[in-house]
Protein backbone atom coordinates (compact mmCIF):
# COMPACT_ATOMS: atom_id res chain seq x y z
CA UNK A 1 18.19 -50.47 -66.04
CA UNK A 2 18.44 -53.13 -68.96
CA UNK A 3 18.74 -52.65 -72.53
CA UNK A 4 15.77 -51.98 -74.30
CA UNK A 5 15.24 -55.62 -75.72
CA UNK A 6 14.65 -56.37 -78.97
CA UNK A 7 10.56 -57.27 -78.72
CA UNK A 8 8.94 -55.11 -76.00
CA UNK A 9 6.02 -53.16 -76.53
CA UNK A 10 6.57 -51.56 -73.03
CA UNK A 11 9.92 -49.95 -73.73
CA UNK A 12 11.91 -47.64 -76.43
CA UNK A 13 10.21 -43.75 -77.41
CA UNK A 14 7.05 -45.85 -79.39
CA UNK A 15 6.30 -47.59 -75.62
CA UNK A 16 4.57 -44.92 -74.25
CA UNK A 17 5.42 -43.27 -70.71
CA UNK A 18 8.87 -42.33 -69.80
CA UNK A 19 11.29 -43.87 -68.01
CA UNK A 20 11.39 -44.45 -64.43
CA UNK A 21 13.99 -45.44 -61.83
CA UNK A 22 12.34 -47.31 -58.98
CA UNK A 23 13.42 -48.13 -55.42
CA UNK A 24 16.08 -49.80 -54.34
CA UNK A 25 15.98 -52.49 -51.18
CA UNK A 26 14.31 -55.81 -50.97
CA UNK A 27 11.01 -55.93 -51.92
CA UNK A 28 9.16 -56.11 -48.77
CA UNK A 29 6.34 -58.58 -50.39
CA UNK A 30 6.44 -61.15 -52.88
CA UNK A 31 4.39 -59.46 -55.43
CA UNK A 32 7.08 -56.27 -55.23
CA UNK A 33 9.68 -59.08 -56.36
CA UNK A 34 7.62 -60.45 -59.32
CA UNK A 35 7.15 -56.73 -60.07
CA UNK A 36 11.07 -55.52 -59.64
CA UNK A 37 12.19 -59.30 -61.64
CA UNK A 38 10.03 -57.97 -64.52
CA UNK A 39 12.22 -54.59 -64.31
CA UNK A 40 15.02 -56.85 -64.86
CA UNK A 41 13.65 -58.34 -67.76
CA UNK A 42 12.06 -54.77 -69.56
CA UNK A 43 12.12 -51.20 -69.22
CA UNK A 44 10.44 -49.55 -65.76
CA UNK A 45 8.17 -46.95 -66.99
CA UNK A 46 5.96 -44.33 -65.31
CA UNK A 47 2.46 -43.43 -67.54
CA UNK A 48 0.79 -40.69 -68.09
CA UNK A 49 -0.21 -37.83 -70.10
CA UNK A 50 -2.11 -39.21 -72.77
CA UNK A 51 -5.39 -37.29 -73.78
CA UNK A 52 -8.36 -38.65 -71.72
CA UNK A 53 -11.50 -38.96 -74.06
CA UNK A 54 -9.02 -40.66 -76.90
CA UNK A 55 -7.68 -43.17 -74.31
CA UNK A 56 -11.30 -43.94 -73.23
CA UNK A 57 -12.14 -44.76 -76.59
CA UNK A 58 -9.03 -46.59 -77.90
CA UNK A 59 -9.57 -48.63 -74.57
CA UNK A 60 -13.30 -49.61 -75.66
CA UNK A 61 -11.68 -51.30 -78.86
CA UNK A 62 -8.98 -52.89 -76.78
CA UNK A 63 -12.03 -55.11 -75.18
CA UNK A 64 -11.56 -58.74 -76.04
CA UNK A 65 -9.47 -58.79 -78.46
CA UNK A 66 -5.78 -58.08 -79.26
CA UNK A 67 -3.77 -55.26 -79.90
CA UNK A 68 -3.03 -56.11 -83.45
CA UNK A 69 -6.99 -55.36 -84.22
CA UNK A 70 -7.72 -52.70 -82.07
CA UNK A 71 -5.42 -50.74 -83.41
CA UNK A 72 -6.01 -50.10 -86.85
CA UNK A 73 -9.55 -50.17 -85.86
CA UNK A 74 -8.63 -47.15 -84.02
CA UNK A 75 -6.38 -45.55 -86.45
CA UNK A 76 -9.23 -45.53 -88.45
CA UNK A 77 -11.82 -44.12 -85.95
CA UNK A 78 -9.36 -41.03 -85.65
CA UNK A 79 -8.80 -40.46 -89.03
CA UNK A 80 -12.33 -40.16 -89.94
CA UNK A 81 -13.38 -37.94 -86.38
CA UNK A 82 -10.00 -37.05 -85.18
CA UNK A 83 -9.48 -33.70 -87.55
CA UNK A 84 -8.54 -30.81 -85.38
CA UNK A 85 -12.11 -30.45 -83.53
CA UNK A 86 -13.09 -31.93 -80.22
CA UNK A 87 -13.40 -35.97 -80.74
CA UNK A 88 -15.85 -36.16 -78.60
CA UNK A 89 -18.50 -33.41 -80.01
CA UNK A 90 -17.57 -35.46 -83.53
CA UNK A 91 -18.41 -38.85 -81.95
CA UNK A 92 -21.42 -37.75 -80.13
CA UNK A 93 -23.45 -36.93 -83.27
CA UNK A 94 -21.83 -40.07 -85.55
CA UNK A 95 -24.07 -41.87 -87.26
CA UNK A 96 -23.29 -45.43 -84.94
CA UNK A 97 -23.76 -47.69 -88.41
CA UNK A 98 -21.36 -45.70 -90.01
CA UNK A 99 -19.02 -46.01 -87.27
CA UNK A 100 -19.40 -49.38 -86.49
CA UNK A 101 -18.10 -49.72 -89.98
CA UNK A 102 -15.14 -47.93 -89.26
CA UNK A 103 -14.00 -49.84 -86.38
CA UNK A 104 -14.92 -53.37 -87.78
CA UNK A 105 -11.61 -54.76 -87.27
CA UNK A 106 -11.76 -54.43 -83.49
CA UNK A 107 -15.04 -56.80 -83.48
CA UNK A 108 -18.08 -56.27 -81.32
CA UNK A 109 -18.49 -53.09 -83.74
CA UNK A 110 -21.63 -52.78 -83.23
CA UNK A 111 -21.75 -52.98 -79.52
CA UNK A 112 -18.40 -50.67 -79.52
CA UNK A 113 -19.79 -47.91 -81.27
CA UNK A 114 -23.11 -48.08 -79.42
CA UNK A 115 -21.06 -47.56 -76.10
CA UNK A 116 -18.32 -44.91 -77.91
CA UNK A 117 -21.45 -42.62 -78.60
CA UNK A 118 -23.33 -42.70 -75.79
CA UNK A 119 -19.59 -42.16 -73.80
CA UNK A 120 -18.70 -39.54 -76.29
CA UNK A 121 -22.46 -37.81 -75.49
CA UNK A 122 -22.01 -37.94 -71.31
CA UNK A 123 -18.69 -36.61 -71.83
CA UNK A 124 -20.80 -33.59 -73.98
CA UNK A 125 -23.50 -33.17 -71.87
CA UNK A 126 -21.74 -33.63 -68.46
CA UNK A 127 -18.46 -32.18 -69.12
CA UNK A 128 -18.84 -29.59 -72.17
CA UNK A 129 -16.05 -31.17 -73.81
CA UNK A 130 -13.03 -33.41 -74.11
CA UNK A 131 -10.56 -31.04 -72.27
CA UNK A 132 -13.14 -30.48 -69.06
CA UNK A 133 -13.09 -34.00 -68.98
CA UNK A 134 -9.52 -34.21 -69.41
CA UNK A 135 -9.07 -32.29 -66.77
CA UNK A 136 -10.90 -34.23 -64.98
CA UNK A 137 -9.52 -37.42 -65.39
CA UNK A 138 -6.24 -35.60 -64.22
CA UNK A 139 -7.21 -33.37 -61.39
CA UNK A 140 -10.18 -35.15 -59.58
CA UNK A 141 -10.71 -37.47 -56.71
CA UNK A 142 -9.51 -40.92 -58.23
CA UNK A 143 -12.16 -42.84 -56.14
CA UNK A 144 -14.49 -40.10 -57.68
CA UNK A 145 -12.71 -40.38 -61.64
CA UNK A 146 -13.32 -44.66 -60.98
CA UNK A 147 -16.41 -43.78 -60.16
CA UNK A 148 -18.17 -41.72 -62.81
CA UNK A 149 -16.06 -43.57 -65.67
CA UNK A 150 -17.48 -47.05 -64.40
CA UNK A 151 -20.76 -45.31 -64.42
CA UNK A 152 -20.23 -45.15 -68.57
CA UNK A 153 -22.49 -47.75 -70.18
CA UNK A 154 -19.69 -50.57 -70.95
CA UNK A 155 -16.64 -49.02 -69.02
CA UNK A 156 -15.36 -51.84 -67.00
CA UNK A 157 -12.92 -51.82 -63.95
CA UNK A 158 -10.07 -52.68 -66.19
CA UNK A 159 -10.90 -49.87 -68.94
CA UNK A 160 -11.30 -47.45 -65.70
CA UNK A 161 -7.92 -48.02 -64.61
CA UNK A 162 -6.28 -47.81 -67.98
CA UNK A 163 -7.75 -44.35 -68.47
CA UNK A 164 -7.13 -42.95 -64.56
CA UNK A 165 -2.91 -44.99 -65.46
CA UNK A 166 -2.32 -44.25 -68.66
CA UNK A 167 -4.00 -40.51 -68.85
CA UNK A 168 -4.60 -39.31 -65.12
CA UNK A 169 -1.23 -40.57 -64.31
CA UNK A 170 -2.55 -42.17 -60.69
CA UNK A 171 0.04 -43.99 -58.92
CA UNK A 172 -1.40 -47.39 -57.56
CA UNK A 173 -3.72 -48.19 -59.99
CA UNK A 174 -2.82 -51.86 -61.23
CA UNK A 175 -5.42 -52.67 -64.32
CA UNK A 176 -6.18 -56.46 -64.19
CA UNK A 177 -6.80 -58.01 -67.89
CA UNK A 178 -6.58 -61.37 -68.75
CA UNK A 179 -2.82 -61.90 -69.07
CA UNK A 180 -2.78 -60.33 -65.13
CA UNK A 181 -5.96 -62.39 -64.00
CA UNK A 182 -3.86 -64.89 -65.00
CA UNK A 183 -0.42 -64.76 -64.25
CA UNK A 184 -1.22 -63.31 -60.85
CA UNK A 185 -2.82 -66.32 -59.23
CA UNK A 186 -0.71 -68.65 -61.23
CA UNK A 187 2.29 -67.27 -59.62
CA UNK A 188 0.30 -67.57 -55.91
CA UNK A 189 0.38 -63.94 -55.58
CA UNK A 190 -3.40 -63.81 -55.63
CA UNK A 191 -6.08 -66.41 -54.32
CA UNK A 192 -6.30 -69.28 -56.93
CA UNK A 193 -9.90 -68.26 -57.28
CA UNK A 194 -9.69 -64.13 -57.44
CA UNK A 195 -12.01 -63.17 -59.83
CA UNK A 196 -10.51 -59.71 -61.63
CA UNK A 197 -11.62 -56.81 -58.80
CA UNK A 198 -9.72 -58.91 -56.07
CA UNK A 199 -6.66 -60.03 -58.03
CA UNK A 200 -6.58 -55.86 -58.50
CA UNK A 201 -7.34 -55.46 -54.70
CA UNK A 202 -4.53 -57.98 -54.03
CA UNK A 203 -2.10 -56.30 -56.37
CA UNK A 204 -2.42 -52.55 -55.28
CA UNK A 205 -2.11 -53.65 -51.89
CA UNK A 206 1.18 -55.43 -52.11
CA UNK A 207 3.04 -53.49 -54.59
CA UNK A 208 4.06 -49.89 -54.09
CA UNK A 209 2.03 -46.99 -55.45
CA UNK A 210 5.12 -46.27 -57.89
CA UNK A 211 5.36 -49.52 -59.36
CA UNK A 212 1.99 -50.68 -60.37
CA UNK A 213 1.21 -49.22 -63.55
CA UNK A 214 5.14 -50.76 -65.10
CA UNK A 215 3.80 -54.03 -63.35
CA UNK A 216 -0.05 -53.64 -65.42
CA UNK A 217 2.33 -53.67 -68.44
CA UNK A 218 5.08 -55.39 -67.98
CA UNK A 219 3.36 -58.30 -66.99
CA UNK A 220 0.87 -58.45 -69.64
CA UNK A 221 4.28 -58.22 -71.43
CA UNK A 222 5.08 -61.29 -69.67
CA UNK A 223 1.85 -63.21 -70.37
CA UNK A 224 2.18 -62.59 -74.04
CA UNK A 225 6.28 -63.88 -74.19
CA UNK A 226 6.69 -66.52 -71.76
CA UNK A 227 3.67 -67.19 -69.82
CA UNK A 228 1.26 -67.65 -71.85
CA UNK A 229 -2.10 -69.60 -70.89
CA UNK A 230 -2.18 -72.91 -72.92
CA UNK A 231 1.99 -73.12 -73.20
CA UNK A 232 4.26 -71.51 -70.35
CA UNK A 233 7.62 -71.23 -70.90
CA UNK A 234 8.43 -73.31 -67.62
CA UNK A 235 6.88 -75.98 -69.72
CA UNK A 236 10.19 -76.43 -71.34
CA UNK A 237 11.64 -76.40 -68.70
CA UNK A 238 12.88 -74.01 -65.64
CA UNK A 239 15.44 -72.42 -67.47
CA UNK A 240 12.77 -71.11 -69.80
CA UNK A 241 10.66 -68.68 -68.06
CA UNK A 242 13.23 -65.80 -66.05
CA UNK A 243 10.51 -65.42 -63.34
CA UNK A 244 10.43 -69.27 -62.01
CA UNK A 245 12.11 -68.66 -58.65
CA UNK A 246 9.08 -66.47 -58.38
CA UNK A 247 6.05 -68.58 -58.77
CA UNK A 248 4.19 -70.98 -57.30
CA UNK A 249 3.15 -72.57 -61.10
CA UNK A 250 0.01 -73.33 -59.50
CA UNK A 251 -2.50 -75.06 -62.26
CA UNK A 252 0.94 -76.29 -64.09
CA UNK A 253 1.68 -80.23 -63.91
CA UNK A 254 5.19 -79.86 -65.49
CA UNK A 255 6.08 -83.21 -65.02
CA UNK A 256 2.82 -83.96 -67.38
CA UNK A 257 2.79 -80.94 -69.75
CA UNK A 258 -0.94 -79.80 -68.45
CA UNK A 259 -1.78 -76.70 -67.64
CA UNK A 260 -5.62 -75.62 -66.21
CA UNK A 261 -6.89 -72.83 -64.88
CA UNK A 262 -5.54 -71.95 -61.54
CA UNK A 263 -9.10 -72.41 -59.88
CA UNK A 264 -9.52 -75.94 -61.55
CA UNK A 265 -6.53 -77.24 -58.72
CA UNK A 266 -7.87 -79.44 -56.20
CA UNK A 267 -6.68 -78.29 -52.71
């Protein structure tokens, strides 16, 4: 297990999750490798526990755009509904200009707090309240869980899996966001031209049940410190990036210092 590094949003008691010791053994595909090199590189976690309906919302803000807006965004959302009462009930009956307000540094407010209300009232209607449909997220059929929460006016496959990882706990779920779309067929570990559901098909079927959600965040970890998608690290260089033995740099002309998107390469 290495140090906690210095700059790792994955790692140390304000990471989220809890530690985790993996298995042992050579990796018996190459996408287990990437996956146990980024355990070399930051902490291997396991995820789970956090409260469902919360998660679902602060995954809503998360949607394209960065952590450093999302956030406060919603800090602010659960400071004004949070209070000791059910978030949901609170957010079902918000008055949606008011809360678009609120969350205004996420962007897309108004098309956030559309979809926050009208998930906030299914979760009301169909569940009762936020704990049923905690309980739900945690105890029920995770085809079943996918299901109904992609059902959700503006829940995506990627803010489906962060809420059956990161608050049902479900081994083998591997969320795909852009730093993963990314990385993943750049390495070769997923066809050049996987659009997001198949780079997450490819993923959960080549890395171990265990290690997939660590992998979701270590490598957007990765994306964010070395392999970026305008400047990769192996730009500088192969001595740069820790993962280079790894990867197949495909859509990187080192020798020119151009990167394109991995479907862009001619075969």
């Amino acid at each position: 297990m290495p140090d906690e590094p210095a700059r790792n949003i994955s790692g140390g008691a304000d990471g989220g999750g809890a530690e985790a010791r993996f298995a042992t053994g050579d990796p018996e595909t190459r996408a287990e490798a990437v996956v146990d090199a980024l355990g070399d590189v930051y902490w291997r976690k396991a995820y789970r526990g956090r409260d469902a309906f919360p998660c679902l919302v602060r995954t809503i803000l998360s949607q394209n755009t960065s952590d450093t807006a999302s956030q406060p965004a919603f800090d602010a959302l659960m400071d004004r509904y949070g209070g000791d009462g059910d978030l949901a009930a609170a957010l079902a009956t918000a008055d949606r200009e008011e809360l678009a307000g609120v969350i205004q540094p996420a962007g897309l407010h108004n098309q956030k707090s559309r979809v926050i209300v009208e998930s906030a009232e299914e979760v009301v209607t169909d569940f009762g309240d936020a704990d049923a449909f905690d309980r739900f997220v945690r105890e029920g059929d995770p085809d079943a869980v996918r299901d109904r929460l992609l059902d959700m006016r503006g829940v995506g496959p990627k803010t489906a899996d962060c809420v059956l990882l990161f608050s049902g706990g479900r081994g083998g779920v591997f969320p795909v966001d852009t730093h993963v779309h990314r990385i993943a067929r750049r390495m070769g570990v997923a066809p050049a031209d996987a659009d997001h559901e198949e780079v997450r098909e490819a993923l959960e079927a080549a890395v171990p049940t265990e290690k997939c959600g660590f992998g979701h965040t270590a490598m957007i970890q990765f994306g964010r410190e070395y392999c970026s998608a305008r400047s990769p690290a192996c730009l500088d260089g192969p001595a740069a990036c820790p993962l280079v033995d790894l990867c197949d740099r495909v859509g990187i002309d080192t020798g020119a210092g151009k990167v394109v998107d991995p479907v862009e390469v001619d075969d």
